[in-house]
Protein backbone atom coordinates (compact mmCIF):
# COMPACT_ATOMS: atom_id res chain seq x y z
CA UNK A 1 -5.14 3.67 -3.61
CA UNK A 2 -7.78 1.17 -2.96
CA UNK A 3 -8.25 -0.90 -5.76
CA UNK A 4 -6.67 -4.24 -4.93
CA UNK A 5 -8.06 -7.82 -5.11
CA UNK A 6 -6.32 -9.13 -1.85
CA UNK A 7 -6.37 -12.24 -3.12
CA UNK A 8 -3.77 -13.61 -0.74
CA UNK A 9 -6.51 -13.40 2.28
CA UNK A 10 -8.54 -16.01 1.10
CA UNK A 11 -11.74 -17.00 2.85
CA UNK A 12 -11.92 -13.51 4.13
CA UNK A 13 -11.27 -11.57 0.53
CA UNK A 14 -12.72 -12.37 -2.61
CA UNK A 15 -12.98 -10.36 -5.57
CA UNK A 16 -16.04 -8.88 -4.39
CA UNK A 17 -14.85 -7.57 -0.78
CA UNK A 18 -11.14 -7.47 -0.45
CA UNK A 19 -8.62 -6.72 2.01
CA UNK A 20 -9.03 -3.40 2.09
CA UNK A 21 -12.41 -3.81 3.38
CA UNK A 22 -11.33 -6.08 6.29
CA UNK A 23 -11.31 -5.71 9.46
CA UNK A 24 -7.65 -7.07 10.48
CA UNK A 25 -5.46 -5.11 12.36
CA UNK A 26 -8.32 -3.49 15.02
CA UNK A 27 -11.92 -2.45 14.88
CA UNK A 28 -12.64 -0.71 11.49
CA UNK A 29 -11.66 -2.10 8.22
CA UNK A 30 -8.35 -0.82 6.61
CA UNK A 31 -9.34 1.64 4.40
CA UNK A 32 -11.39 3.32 7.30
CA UNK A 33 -8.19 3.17 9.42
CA UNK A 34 -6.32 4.97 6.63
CA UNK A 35 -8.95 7.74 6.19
CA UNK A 36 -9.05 7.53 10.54
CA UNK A 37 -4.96 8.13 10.52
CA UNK A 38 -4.88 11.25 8.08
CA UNK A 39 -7.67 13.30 8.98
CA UNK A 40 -6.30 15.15 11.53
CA UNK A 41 -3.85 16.31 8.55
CA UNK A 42 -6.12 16.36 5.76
CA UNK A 43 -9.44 16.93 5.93
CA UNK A 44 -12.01 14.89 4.07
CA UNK A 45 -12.88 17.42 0.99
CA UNK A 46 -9.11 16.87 0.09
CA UNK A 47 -8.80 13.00 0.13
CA UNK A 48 -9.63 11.56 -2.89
CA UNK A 49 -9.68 7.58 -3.39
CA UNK A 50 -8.95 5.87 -6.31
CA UNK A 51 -10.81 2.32 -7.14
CA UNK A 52 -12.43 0.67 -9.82
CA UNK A 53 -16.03 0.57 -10.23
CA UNK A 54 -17.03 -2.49 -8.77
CA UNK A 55 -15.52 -1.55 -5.77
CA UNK A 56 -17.37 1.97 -5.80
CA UNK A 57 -20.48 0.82 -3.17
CA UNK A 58 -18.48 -1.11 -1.06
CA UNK A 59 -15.77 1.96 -0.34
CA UNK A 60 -19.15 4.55 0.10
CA UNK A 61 -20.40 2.43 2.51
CA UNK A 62 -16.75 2.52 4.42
CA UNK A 63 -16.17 6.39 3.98
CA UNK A 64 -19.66 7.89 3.82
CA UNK A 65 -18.51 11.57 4.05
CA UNK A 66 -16.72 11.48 1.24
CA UNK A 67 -17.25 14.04 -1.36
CA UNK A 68 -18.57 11.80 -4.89
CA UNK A 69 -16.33 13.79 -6.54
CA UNK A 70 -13.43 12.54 -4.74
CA UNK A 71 -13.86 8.91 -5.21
CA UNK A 72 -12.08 8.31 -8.83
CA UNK A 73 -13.10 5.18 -10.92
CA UNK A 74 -10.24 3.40 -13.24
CA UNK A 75 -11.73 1.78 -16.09
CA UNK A 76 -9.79 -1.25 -14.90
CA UNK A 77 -6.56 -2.10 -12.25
CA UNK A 78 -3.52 -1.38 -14.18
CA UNK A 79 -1.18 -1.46 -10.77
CA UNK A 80 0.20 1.61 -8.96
CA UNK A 81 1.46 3.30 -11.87
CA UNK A 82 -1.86 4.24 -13.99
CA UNK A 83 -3.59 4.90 -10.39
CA UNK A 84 -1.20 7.45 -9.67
CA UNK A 85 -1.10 9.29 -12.70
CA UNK A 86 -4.71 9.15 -12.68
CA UNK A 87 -5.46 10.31 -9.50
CA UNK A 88 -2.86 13.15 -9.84
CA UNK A 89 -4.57 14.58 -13.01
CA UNK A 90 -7.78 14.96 -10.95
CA UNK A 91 -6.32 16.37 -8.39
CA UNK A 92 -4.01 19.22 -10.37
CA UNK A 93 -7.13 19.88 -12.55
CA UNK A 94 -9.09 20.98 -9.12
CA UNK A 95 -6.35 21.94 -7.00
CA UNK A 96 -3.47 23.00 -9.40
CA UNK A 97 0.06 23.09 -7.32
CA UNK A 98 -0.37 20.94 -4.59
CA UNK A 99 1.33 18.23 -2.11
CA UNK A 100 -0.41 14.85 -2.58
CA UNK A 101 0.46 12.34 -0.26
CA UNK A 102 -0.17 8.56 -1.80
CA UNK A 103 -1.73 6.32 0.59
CA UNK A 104 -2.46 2.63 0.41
CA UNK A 105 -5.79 1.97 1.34
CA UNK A 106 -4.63 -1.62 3.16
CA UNK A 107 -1.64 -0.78 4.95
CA UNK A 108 -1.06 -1.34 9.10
CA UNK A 109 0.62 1.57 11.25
CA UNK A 110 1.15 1.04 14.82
CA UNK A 111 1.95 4.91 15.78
CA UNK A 112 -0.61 7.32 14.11
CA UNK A 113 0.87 10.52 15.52
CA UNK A 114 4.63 8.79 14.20
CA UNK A 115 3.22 8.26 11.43
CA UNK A 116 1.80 12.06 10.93
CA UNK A 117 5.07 13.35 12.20
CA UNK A 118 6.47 12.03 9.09
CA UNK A 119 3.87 12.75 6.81
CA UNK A 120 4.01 16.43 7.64
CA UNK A 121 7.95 16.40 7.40
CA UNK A 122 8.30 15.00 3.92
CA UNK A 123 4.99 17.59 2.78
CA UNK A 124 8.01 20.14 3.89
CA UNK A 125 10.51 18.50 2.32
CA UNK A 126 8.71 17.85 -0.86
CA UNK A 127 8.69 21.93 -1.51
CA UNK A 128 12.33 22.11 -1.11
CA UNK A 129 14.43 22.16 -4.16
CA UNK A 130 17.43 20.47 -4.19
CA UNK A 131 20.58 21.53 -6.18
CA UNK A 132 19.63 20.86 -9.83
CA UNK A 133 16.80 22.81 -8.78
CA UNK A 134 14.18 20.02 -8.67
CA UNK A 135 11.80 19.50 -5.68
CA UNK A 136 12.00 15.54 -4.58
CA UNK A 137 9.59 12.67 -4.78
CA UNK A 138 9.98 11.20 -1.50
CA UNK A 139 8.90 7.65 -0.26
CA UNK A 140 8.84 7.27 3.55
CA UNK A 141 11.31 4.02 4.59
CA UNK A 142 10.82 1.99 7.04
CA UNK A 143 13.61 1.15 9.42
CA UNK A 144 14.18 -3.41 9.25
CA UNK A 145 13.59 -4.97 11.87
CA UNK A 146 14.09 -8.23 10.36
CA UNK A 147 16.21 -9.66 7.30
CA UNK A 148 12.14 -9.23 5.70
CA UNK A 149 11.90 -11.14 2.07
CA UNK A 150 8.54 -9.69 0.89
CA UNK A 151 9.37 -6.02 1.14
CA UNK A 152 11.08 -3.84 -1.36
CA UNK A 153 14.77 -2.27 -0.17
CA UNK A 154 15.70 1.16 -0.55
CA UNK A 155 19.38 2.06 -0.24
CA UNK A 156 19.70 5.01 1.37
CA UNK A 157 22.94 7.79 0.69
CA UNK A 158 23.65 10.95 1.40
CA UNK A 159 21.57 13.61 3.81
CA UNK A 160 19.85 16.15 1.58
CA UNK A 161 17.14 17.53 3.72
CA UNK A 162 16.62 17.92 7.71
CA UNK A 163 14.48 18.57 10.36
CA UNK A 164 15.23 19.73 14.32
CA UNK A 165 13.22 16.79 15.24
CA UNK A 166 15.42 13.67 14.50
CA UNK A 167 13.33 13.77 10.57
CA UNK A 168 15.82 13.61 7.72
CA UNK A 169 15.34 12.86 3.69
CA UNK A 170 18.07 10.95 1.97
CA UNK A 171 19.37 10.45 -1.38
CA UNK A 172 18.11 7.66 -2.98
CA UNK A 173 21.35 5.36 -4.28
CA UNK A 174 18.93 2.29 -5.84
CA UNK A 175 15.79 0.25 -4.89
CA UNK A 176 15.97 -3.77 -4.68
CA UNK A 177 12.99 -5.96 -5.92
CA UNK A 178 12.24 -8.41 -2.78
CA UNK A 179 15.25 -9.88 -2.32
CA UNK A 180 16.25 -14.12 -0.95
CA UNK A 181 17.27 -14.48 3.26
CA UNK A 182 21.03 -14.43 2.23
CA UNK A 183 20.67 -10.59 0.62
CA UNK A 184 18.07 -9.30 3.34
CA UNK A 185 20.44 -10.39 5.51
CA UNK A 186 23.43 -8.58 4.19
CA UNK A 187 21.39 -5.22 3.64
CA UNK A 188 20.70 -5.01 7.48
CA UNK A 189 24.45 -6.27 8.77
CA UNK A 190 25.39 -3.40 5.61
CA UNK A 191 23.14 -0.81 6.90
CA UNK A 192 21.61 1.98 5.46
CA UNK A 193 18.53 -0.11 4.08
CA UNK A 194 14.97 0.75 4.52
CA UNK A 195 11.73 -0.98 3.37
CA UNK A 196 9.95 0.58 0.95
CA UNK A 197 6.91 1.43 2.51
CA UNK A 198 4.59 2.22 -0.63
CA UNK A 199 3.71 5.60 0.72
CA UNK A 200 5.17 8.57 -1.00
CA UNK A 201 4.64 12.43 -0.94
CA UNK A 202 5.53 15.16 -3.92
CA UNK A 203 4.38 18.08 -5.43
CA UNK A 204 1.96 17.24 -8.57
CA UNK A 205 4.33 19.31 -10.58
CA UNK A 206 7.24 17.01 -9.67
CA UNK A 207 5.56 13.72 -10.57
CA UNK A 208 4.30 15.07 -13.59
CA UNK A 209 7.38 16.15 -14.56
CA UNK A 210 8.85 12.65 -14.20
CA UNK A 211 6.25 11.18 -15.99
CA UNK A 212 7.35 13.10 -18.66
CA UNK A 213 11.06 12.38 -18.51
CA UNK A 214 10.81 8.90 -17.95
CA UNK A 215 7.43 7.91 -19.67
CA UNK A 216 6.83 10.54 -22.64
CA UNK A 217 4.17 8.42 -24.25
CA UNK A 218 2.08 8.44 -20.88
CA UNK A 219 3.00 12.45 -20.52
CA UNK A 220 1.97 12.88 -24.22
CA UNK A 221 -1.75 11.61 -23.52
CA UNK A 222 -2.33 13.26 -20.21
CA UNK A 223 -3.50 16.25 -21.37
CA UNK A 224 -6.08 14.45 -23.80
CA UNK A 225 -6.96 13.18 -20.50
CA UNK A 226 -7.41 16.12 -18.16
CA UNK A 227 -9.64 18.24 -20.54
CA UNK A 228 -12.60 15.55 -19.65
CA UNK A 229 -12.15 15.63 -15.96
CA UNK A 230 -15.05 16.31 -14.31
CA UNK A 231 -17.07 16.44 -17.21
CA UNK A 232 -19.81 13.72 -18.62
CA UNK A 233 -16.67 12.66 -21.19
CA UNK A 234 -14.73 11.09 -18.31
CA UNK A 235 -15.25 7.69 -18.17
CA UNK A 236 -14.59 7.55 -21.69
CA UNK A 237 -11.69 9.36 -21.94
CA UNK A 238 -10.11 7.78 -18.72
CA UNK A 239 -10.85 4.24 -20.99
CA UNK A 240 -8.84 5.34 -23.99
CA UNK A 241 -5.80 6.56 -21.69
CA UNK A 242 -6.29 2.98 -19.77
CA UNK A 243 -6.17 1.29 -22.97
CA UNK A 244 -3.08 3.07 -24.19
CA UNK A 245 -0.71 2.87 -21.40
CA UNK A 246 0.63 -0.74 -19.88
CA UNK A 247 0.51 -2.23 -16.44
CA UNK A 248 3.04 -1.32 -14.00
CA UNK A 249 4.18 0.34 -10.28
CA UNK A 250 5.49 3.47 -9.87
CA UNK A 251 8.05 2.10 -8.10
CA UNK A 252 9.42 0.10 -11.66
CA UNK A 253 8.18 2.75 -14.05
CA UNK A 254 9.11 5.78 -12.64
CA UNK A 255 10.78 5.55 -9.27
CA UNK A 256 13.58 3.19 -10.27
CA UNK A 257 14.50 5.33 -13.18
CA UNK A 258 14.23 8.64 -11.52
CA UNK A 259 17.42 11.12 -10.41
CA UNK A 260 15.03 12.92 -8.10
CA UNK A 261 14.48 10.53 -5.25
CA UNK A 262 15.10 10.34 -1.58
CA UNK A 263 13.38 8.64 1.58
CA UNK A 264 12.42 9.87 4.90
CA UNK A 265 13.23 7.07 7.18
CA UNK A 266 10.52 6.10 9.91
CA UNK A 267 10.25 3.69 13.14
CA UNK A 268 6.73 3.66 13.61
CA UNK A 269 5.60 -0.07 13.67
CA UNK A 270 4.49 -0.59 9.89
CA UNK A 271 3.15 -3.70 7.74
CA UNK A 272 1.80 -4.28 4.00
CA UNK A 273 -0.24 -7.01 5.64
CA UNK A 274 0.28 -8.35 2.52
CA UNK A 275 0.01 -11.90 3.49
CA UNK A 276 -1.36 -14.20 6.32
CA UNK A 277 2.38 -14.64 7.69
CA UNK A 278 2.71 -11.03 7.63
CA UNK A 279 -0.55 -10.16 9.77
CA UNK A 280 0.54 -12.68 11.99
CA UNK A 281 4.03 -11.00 12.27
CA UNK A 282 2.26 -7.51 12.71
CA UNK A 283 -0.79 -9.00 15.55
CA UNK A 284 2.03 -10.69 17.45
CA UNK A 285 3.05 -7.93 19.68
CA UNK A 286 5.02 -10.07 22.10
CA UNK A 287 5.95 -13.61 22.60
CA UNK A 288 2.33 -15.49 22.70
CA UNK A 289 2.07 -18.77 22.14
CA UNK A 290 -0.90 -18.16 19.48
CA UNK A 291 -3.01 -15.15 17.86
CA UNK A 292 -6.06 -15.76 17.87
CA UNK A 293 -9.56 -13.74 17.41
CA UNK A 294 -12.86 -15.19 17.72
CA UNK A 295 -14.05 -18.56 19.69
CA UNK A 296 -10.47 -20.40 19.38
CA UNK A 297 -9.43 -23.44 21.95
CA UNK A 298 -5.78 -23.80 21.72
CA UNK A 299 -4.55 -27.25 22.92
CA UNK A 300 -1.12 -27.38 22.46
CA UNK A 301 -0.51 -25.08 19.89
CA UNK A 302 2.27 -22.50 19.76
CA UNK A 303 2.73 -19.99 16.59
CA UNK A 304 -0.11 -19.98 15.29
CA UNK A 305 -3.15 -17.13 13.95
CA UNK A 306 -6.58 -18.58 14.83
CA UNK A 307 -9.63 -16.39 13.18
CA UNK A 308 -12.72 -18.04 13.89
CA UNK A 309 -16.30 -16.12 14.33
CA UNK A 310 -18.76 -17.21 17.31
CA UNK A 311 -18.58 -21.41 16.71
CA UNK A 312 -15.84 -23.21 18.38
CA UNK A 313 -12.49 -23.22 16.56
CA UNK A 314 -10.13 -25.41 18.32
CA UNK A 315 -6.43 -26.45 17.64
CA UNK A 316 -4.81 -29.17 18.80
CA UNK A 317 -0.96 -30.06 18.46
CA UNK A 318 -0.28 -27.58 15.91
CA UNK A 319 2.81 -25.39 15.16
CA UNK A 320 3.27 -22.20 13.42
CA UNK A 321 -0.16 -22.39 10.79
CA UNK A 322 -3.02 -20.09 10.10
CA UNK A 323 -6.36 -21.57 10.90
CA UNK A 324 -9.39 -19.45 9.45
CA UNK A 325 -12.60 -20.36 9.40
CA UNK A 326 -15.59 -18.29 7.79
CA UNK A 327 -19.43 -18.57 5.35
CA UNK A 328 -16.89 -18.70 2.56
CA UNK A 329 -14.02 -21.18 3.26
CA UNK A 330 -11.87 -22.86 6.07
CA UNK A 331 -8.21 -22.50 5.52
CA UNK A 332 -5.63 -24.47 7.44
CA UNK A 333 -2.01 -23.64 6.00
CA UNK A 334 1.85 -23.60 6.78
CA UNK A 335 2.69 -19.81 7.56
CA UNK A 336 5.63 -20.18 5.36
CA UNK A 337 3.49 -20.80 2.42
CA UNK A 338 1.46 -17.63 2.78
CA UNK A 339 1.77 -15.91 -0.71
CA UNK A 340 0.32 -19.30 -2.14
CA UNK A 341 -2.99 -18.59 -0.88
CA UNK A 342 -3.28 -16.71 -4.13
CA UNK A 343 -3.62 -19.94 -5.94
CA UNK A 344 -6.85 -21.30 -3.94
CA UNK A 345 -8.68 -18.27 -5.68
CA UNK A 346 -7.30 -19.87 -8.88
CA UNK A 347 -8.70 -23.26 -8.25
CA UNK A 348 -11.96 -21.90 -7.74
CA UNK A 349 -12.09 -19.64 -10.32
CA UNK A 350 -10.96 -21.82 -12.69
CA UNK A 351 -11.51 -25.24 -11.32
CA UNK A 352 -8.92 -27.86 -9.98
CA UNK A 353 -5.56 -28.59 -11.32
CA UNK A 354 -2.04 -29.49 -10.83
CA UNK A 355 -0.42 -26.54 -8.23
């Protein structure tokens, strides 16, 4: 999935070239990191990515093996939900039965083979039917660390499916929307809490089958849909089913409301790097005073991310902000503020006013 603005990365992102085209975390950008991590599992002629047209150069030019046919253009970014069932369609009309793993395109993992490990466990799992007879949709958790407040919670029950390597899938009892520092804080002193990690793995049959349980009008057009794939009628046909459906995750259309859910829990060092505060969190590997990448003086400073380029960055005094400096825009802001970045992109798309 590799459709997002990344609007909270401001100077880096914009509209035209956003997160998932940064280089943040190491040496390629994201996307090419996400491509990097699963081809050892999947090879190339079997990922397909899912963006929207404007972004279809920009993601060639990052993955230039992949097969044209592969790369799948929403007429417009409808969230998780429309991307999914969009993506799936394409893939069951080339494939038929198959085990699709859902990847974002701007996610950090700190353990590749941990992270494979997993992967290949829940693909397992994911052919396994339970006791109504039903093969799961699985979403892989990741183990707190912290009492996090921008991550999703999944409440974890019962053991329904394990491995002799220390893998396990469990019931799924509820999800929580991001909760406040009081409830994050009770979910890890409760236990049995995992983030929600935005990476799931089922069989194309199973997630079409709770598309049509839990959203029959979506079900009802998909096959109006799938006749058109891969045919000159596409793009047309993938417009009317955008412009019927509404806006939405998975997780709150169809994950929340499902029966069929568990999670494989995971350790591997994980982030959304969803926000300046969390890249910082994720970069931060031990207990430096500062993060910094490019020509940055630190005078000073302690807790702080410093992204400069080859000109002379320097911080003086400063505690716990992000200082970025690029062609586009120099940020300076209060780490704690992070998901407000969001509203410089409004200012300048819009012009000033009153935040």
């Amino acid at each position: 999935m590799a459709g997002g603005e990344g609007r909270r990365f401001w100077p880096l992102s914009s509209r035209e070239k956003p997160k998932q085209f940064l280089t943040l975390t190491g040496g390629k950008s994201l996307i090419r990191e996400t491509v990097d991590r699963i081809l050892p599992l999947v090879p190339i002629e079997r990922i397909f990515v899912v963006t929207v047209e404007k972004y279809r150069d920009e993601t060639m030019k990052h993955i230039p093996e992949l097969p044209k046919d592969n790369l799948v253009l929403e007429p417009e970014g409808k969230n998780t939900a429309p991307c999914i069932a969009y993506g799936t369609l394409r893939i069951e009309k080339k494939a038929g039965e198959a085990v699709i793993v859902v990847l974002p395109a701007d996610h950090a993992v700190g353990d590749d083979e941990g992270f494979r490990d997993s992967v290949e466990f829940a693909a397992g799992a994911a052919r396994v039917r339970l006791g109504d007879g039903r093969c799961p949709i699985i979403t892989l958790g990741v183990t707190p660390t912290s009492p996090e407040t921008g991550y999703g919670y999944i409440k974890a029950g019962k053991e329904v499916i394990e491995s002799g390597d220390n893998l396990r899938a469990l019931d799924v009892i509820r999800f929580s929307e991001k909760p406040d520092h009081e409830t994050a804080l009770a979910f890890l002193r409760e236990g049995g809490y995992y983030w929600n990690s935005g990476v799931f793995v089922w069989k194309t049959s199973s997630i079409i089958s709770e598309f049509g349980e839990i959203l029959p009008e979506w079900h009802a057009r998909f096959e109006g849909l799938a006749q058109w794939l891969y045919s000159s009628s596409e793009k047309g046909a993938a417009g009317e089913f955008y412009g019927s459906i509404e806006a939405g995750s998975i997780d709150k259309l169809v994950l929340e409301r499902s029966s069929h859910t568990a999670v494989v829990p995971v350790s591997f060092p994980w982030s959304d790097v969803g926000s300046w505060k969390a890249l910082d969190e994720y970069l931060r590997g031990g207990e430096e005073a500062n993060v910094t990448r490019g020509n940055v003086i630190s005078i000073g400073s302690t807790g702080c991310l410093a992204i400069g380029g080859e000109r002379p960055l320097a911080i003086v005094g400063l505690r716990d902000v992000v200082v970025v400096d690029s062609e586009d825009g120099i940020l300076v802001l209060d780490k704690e503020k992070s998901q407000d970045v969001r509203l410089v992109s409004d200012v300048l798309e819009k012009g000033p006013r009153d935040l």
